[in-house]
C-alpha atoms as a PDB file:
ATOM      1  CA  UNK A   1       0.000   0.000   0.000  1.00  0.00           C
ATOM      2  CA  UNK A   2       1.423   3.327  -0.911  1.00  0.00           C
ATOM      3  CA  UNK A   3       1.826   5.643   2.026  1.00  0.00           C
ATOM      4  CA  UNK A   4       1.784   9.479   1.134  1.00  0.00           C
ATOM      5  CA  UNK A   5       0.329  12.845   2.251  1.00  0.00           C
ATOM      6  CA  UNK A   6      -2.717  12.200   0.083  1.00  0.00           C
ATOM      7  CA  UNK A   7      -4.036   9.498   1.886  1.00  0.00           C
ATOM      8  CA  UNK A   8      -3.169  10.831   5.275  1.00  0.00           C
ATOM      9  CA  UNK A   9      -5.327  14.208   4.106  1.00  0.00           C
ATOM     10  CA  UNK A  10      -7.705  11.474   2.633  1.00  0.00           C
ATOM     11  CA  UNK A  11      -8.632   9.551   6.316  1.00  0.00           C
ATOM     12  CA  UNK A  12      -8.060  12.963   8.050  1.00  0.00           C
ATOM     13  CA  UNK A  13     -10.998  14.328   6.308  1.00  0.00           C
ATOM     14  CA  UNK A  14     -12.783  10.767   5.964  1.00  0.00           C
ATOM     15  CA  UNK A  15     -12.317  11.178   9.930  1.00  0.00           C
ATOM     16  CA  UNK A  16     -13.853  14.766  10.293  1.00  0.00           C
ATOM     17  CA  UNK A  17      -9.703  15.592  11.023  1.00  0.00           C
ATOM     18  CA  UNK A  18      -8.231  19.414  10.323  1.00  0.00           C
ATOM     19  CA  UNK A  19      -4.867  18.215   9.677  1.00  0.00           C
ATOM     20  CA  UNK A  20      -2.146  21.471   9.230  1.00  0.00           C
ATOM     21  CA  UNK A  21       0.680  20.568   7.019  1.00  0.00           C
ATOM     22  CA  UNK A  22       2.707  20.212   9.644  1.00  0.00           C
ATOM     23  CA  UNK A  23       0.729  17.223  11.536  1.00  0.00           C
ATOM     24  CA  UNK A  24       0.438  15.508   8.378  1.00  0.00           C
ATOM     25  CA  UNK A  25       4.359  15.981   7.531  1.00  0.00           C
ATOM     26  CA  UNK A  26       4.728  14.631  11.204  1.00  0.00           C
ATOM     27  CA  UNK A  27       2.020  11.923  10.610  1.00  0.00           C
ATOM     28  CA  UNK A  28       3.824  10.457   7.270  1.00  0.00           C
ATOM     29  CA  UNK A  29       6.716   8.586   8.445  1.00  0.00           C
ATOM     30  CA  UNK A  30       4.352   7.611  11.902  1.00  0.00           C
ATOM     31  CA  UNK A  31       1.676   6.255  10.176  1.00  0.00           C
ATOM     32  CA  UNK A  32       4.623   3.924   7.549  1.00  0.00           C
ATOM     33  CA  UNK A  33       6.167   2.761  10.891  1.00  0.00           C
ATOM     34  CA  UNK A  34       2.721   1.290  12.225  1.00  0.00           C
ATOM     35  CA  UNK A  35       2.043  -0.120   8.928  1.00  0.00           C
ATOM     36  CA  UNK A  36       5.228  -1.831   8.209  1.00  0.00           C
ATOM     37  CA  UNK A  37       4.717  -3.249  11.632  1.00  0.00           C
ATOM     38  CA  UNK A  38       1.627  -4.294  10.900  1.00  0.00           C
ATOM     39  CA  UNK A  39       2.808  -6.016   7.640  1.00  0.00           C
ATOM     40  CA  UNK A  40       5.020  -8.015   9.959  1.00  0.00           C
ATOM     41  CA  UNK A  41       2.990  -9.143  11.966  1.00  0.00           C
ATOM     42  CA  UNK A  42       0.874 -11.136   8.721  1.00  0.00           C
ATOM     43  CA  UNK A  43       4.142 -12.824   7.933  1.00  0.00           C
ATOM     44  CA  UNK A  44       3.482 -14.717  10.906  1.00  0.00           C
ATOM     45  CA  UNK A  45       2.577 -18.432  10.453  1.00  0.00           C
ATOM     46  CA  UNK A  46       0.018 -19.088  12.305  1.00  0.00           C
ATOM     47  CA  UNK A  47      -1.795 -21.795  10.520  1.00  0.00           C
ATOM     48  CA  UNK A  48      -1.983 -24.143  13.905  1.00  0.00           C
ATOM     49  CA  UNK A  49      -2.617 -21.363  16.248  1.00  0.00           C
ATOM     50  CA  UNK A  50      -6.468 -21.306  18.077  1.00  0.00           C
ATOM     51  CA  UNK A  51      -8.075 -17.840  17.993  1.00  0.00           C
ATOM     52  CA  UNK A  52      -7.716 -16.063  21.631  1.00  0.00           C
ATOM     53  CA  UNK A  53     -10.652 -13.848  22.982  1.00  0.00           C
ATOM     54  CA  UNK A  54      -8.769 -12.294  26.177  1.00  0.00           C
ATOM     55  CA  UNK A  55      -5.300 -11.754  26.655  1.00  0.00           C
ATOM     56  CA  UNK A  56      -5.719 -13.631  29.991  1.00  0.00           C
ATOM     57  CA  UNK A  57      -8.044 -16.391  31.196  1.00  0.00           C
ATOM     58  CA  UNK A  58     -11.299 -14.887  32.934  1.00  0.00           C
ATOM     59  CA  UNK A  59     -12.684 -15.595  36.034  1.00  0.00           C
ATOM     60  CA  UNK A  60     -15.253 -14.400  37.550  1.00  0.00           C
ATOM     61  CA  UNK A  61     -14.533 -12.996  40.886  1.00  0.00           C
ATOM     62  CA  UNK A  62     -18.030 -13.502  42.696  1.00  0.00           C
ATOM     63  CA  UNK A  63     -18.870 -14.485  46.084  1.00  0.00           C
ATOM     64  CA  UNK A  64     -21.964 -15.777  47.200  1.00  0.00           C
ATOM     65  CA  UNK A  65     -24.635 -13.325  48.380  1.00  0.00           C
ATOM     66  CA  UNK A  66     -25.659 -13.981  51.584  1.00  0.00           C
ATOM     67  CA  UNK A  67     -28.133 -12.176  53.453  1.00  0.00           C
ATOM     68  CA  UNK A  68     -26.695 -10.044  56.125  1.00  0.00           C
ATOM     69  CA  UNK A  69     -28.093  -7.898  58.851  1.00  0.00           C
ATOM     70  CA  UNK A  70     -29.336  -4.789  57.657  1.00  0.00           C
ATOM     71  CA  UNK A  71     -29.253  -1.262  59.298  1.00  0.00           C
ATOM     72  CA  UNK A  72     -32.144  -0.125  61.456  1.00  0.00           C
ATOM     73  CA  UNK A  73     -33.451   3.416  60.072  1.00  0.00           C
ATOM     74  CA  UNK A  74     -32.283   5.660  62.747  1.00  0.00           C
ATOM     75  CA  UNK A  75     -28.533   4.294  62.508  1.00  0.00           C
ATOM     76  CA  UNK A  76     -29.067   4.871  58.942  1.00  0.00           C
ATOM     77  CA  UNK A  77     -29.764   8.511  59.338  1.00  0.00           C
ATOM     78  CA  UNK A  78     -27.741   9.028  62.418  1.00  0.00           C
ATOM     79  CA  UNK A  79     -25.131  11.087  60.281  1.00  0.00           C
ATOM     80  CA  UNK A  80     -26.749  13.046  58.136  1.00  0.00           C
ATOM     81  CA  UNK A  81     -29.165  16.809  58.009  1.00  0.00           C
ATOM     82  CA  UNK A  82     -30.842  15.787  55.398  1.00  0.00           C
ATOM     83  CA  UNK A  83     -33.730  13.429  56.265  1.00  0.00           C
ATOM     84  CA  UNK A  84     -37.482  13.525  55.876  1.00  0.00           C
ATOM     85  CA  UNK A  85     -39.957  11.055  57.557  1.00  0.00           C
ATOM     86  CA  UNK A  86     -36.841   8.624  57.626  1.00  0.00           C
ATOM     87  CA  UNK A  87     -35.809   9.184  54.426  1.00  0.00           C
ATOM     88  CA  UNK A  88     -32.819  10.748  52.977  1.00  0.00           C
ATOM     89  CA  UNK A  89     -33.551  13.626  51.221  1.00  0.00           C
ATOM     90  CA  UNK A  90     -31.509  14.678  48.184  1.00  0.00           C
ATOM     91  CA  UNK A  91     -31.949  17.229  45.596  1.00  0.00           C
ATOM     92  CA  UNK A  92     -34.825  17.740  43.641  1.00  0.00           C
ATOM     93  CA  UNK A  93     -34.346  16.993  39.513  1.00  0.00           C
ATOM     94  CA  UNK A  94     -36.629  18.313  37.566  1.00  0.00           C
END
């Protein structure tokens, strides 16, 4: 693929990018390093190699939900001015 200024203004403005001529004279020789990477990276057999989802394994890091006791309403409110009828009372929204 040929890497040049006219395809960097091309997927700036595909993008919604304002590019100056300076970013895209910076961008040029950025944007052939990340590609030639990229290009050898394919070169990599990998014919025999299973597909990975996650970089590491997953595990689900759960405990069991057991009922505990629960606050009465005056320790609840104990600490705070703004209460109602034992309720906490927060702004209004709309």
């Amino acid at each position: 693929m040929k890497i040049d200024k006219e395809l960097i203004t091309h997927v700036a403005k595909v993008s919604r990018l304002n590019l100056t001529k300076k970013e895209t004279d910076e961008f040029l020789p950025q944007l052939k390093e990340i590609l030639n990477a990229f290009s050898e990276i394919q070169e990599v057999e990998t014919k025999n190699t299973k597909p990975s989802y996650h970089s590491v394994e997953l595990k689900n890091a759960l405990r069991e939900d057991i009922p505990g006791k629960c606050l009465d309403v005056k320790t609840a409110l104990k600490n705070t001015k703004n209460k109602k009828d034992n309720y906490f009372v927060g702004p209004r929204v709309i």
